[in-house]
Protein backbone atom coordinates (compact mmCIF):
# COMPACT_ATOMS: atom_id res chain seq x y z
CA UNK A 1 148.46 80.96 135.89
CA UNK A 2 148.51 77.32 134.99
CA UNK A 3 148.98 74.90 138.04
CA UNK A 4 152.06 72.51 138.34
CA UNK A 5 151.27 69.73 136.00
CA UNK A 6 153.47 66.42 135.47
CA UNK A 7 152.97 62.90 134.50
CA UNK A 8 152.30 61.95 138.18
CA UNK A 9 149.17 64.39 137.84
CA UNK A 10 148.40 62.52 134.27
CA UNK A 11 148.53 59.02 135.46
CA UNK A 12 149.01 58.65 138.96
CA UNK A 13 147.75 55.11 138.92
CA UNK A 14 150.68 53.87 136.70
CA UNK A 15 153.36 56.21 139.15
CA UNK A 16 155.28 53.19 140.58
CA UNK A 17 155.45 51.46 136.44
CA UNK A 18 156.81 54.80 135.14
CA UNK A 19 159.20 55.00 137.28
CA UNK A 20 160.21 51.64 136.36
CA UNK A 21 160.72 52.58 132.84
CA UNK A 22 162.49 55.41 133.25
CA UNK A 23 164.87 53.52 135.15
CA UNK A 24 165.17 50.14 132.50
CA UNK A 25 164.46 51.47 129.15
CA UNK A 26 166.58 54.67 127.53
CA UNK A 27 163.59 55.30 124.59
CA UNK A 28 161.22 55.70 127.75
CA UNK A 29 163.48 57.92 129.75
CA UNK A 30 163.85 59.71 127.13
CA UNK A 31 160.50 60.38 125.96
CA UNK A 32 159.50 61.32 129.43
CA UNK A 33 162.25 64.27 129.74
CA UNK A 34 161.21 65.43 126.72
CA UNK A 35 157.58 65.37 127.91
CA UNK A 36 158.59 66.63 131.24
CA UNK A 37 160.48 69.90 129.30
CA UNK A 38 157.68 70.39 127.13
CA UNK A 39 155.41 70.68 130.21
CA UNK A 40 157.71 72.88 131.79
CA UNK A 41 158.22 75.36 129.15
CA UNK A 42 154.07 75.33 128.24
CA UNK A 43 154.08 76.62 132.43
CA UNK A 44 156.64 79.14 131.79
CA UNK A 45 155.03 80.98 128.73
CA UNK A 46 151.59 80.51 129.72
């Protein structure tokens, strides 16, 4: 079983400026839900 795993796991040193993005620049946001579903599915079929 694979363990919870999000960007806050990847880079936890850069939490506070990705949060930052997501909030002020659309490309960004979106790029991170679509790494955020990616991750998701990868801990549903594996």
């Amino acid at each position: 079983m694979l363990e919870k795993y999000d960007s806050h796991h990847d880079f936890p040193e850069y939490y506070d400026r990705i949060h930052g993005l997501k909030r002020s620049n659309r490309y960004f946001a979106r790029l991170f839900e679509a790494y955020h579903e990616i991750t998701s599915e990868v801990r549903r079929v594996g």
